[in-house]
PDB file of N, CA and C in Angstrom:
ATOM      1  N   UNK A   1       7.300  13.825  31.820  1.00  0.00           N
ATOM      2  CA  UNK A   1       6.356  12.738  31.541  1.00  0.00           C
ATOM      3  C   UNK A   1       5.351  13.173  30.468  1.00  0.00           C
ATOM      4  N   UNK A   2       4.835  14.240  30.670  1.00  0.00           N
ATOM      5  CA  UNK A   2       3.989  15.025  29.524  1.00  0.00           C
ATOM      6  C   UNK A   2       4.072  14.719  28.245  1.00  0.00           C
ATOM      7  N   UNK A   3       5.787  15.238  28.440  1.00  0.00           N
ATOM      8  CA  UNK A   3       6.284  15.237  26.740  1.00  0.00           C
ATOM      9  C   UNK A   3       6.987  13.947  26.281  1.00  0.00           C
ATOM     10  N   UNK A   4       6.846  13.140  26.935  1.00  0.00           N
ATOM     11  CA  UNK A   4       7.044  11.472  26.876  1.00  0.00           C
ATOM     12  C   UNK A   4       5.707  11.225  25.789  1.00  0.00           C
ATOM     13  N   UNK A   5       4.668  11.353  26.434  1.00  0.00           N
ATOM     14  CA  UNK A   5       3.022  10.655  25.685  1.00  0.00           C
ATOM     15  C   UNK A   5       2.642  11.692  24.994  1.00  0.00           C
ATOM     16  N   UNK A   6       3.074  13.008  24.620  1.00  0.00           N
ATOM     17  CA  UNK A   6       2.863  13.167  23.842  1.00  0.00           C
ATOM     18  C   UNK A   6       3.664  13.407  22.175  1.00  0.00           C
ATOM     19  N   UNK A   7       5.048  12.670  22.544  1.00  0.00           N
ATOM     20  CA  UNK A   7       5.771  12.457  21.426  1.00  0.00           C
ATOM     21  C   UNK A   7       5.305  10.510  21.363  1.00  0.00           C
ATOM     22  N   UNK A   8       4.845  10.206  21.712  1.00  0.00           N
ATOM     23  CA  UNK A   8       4.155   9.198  21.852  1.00  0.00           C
ATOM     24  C   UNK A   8       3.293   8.736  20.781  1.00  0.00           C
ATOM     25  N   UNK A   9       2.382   9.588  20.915  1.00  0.00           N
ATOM     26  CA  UNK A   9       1.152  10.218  20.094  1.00  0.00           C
ATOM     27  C   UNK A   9       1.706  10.315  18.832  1.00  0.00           C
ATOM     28  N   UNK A  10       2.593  11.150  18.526  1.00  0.00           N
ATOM     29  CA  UNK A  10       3.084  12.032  17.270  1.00  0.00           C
ATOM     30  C   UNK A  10       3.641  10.915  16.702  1.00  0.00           C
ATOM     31  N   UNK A  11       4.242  10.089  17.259  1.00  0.00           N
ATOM     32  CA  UNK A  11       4.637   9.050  16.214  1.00  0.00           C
ATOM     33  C   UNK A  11       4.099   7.688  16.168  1.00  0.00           C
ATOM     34  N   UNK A  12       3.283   7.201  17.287  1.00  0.00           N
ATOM     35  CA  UNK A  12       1.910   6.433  16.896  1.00  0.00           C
ATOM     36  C   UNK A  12       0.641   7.110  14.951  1.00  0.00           C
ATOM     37  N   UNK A  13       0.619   8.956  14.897  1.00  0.00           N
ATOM     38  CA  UNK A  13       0.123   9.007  14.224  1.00  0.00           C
ATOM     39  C   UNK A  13       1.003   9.123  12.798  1.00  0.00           C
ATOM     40  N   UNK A  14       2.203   9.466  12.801  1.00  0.00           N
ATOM     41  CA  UNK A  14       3.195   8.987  11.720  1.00  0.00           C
ATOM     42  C   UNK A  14       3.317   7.923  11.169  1.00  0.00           C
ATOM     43  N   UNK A  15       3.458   6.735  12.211  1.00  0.00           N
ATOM     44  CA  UNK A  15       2.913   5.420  11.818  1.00  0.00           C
ATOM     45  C   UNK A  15       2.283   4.735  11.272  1.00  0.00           C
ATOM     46  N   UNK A  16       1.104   5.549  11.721  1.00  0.00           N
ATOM     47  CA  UNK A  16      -0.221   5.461  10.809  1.00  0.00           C
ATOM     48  C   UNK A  16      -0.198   6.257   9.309  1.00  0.00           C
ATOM     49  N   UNK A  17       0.483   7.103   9.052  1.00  0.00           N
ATOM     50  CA  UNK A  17       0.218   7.457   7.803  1.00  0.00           C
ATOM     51  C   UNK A  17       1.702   6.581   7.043  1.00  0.00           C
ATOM     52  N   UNK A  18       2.349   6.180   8.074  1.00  0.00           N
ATOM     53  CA  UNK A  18       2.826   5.041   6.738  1.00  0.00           C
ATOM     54  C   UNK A  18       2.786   4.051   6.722  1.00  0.00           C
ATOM     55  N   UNK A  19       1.864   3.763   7.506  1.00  0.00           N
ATOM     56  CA  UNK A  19       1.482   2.552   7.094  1.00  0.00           C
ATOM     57  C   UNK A  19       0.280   2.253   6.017  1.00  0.00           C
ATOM     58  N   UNK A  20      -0.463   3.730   6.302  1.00  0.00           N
ATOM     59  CA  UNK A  20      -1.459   4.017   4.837  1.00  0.00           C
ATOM     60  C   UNK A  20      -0.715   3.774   3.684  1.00  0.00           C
ATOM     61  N   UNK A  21      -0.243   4.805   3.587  1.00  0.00           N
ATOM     62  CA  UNK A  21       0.586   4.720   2.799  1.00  0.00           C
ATOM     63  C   UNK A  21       1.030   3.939   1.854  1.00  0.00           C
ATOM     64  N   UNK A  22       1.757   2.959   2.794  1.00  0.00           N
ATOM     65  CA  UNK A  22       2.509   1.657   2.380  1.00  0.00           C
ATOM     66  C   UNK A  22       1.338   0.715   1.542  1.00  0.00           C
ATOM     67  N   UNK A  23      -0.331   0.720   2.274  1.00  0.00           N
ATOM     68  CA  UNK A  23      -1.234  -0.364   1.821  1.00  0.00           C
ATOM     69  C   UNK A  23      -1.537   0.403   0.246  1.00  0.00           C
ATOM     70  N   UNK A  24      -1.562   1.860  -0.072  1.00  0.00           N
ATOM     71  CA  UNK A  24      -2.160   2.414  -1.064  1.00  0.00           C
ATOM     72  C   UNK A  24      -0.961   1.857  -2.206  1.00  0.00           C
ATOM     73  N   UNK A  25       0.273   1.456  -1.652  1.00  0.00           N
ATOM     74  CA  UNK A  25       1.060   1.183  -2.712  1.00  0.00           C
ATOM     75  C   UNK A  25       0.738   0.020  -2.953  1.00  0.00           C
ATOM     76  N   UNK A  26       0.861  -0.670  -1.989  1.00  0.00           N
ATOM     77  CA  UNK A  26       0.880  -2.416  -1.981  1.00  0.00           C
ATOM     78  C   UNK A  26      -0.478  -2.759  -2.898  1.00  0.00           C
ATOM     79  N   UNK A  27      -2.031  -2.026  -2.592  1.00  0.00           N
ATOM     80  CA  UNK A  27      -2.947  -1.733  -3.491  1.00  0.00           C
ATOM     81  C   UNK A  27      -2.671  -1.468  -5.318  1.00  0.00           C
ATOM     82  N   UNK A  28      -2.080  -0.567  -5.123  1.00  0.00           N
ATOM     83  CA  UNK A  28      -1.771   0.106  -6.164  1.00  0.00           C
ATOM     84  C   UNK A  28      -0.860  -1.583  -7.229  1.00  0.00           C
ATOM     85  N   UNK A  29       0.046  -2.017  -6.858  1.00  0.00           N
ATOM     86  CA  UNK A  29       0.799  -2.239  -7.371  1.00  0.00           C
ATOM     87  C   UNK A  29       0.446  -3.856  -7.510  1.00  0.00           C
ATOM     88  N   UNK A  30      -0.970  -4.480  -6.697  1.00  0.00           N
ATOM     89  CA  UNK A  30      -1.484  -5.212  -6.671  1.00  0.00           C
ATOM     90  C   UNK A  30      -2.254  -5.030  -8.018  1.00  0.00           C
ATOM     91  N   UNK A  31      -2.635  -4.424  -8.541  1.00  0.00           N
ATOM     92  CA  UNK A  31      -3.981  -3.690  -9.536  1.00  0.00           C
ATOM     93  C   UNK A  31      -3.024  -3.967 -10.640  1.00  0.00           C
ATOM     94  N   UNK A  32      -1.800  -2.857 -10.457  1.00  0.00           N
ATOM     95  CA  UNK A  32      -0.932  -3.299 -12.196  1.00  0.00           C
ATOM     96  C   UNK A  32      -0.660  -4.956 -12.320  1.00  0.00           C
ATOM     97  N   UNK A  33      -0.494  -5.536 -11.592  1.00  0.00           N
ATOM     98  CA  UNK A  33       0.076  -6.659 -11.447  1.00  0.00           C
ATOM     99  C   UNK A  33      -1.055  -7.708 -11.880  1.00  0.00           C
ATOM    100  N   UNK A  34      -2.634  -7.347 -11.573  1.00  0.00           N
ATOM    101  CA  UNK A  34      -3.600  -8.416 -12.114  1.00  0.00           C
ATOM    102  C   UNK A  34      -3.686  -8.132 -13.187  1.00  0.00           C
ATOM    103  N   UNK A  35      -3.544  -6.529 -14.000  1.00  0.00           N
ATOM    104  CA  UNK A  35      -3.699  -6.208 -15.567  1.00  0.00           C
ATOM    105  C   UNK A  35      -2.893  -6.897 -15.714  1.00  0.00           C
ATOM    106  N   UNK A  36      -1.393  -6.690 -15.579  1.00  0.00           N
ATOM    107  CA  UNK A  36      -0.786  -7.218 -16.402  1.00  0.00           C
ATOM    108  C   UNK A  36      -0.903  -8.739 -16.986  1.00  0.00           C
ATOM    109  N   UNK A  37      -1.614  -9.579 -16.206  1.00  0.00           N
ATOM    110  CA  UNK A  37      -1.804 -11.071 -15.907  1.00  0.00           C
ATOM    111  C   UNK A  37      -2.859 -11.239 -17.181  1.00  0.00           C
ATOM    112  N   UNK A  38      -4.021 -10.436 -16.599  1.00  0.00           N
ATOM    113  CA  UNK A  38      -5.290 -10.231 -17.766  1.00  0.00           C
ATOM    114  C   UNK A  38      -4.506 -10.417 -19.225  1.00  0.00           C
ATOM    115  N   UNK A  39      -3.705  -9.335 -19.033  1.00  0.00           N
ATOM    116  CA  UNK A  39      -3.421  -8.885 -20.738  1.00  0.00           C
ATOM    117  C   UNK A  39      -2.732 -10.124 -20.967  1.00  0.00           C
ATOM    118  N   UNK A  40      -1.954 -11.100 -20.080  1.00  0.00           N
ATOM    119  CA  UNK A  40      -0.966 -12.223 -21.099  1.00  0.00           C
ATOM    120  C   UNK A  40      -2.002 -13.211 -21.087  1.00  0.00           C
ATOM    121  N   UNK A  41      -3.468 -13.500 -20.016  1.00  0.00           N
ATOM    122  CA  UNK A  41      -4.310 -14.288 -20.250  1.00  0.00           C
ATOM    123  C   UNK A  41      -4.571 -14.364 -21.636  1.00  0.00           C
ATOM    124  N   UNK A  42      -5.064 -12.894 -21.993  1.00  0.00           N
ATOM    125  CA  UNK A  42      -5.801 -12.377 -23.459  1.00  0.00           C
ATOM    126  C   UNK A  42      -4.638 -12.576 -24.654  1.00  0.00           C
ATOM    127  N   UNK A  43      -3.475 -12.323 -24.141  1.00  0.00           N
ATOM    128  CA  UNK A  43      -3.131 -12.896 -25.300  1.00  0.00           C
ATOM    129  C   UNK A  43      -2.337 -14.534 -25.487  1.00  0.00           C
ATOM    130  N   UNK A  44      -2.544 -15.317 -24.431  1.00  0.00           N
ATOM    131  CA  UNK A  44      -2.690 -16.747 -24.478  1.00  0.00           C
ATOM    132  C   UNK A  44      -3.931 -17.166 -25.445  1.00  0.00           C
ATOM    133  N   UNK A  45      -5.265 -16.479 -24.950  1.00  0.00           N
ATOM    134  CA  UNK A  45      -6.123 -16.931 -25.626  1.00  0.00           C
ATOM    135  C   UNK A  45      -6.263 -16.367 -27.171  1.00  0.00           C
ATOM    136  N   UNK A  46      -5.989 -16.048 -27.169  1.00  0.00           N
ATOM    137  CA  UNK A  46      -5.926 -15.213 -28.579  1.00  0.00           C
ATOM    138  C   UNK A  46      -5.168 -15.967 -29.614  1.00  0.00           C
ATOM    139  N   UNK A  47      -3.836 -17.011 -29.278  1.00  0.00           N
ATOM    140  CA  UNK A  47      -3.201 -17.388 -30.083  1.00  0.00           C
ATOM    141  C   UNK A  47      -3.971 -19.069 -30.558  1.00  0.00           C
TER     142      UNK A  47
END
């Protein structure tokens, strides 16, 4: 039973780092994705 909750644990906190993880990308790839928008705004307006 011990080693039930505490492999429990170990991958409750695995979980958690990918699910970090996963948001720093989803972040990340959120960010290129508004530049890129900016830059065709800027060059909509530009023409």
């Amino acid at each position: 039973m011990e080693n039930k909750a505490l492999q429990t644990v170990q991958q409750a906190q695995q979980n958690k780092i990918y699910i970090q993880s996963y948001m720093v990308l989803t972040i990340c790839n959120f960010m290129e994705e508004l530049e890129r928008v900016g830059r065709l705004e800027k060059q909509q307006a530009s023409k």
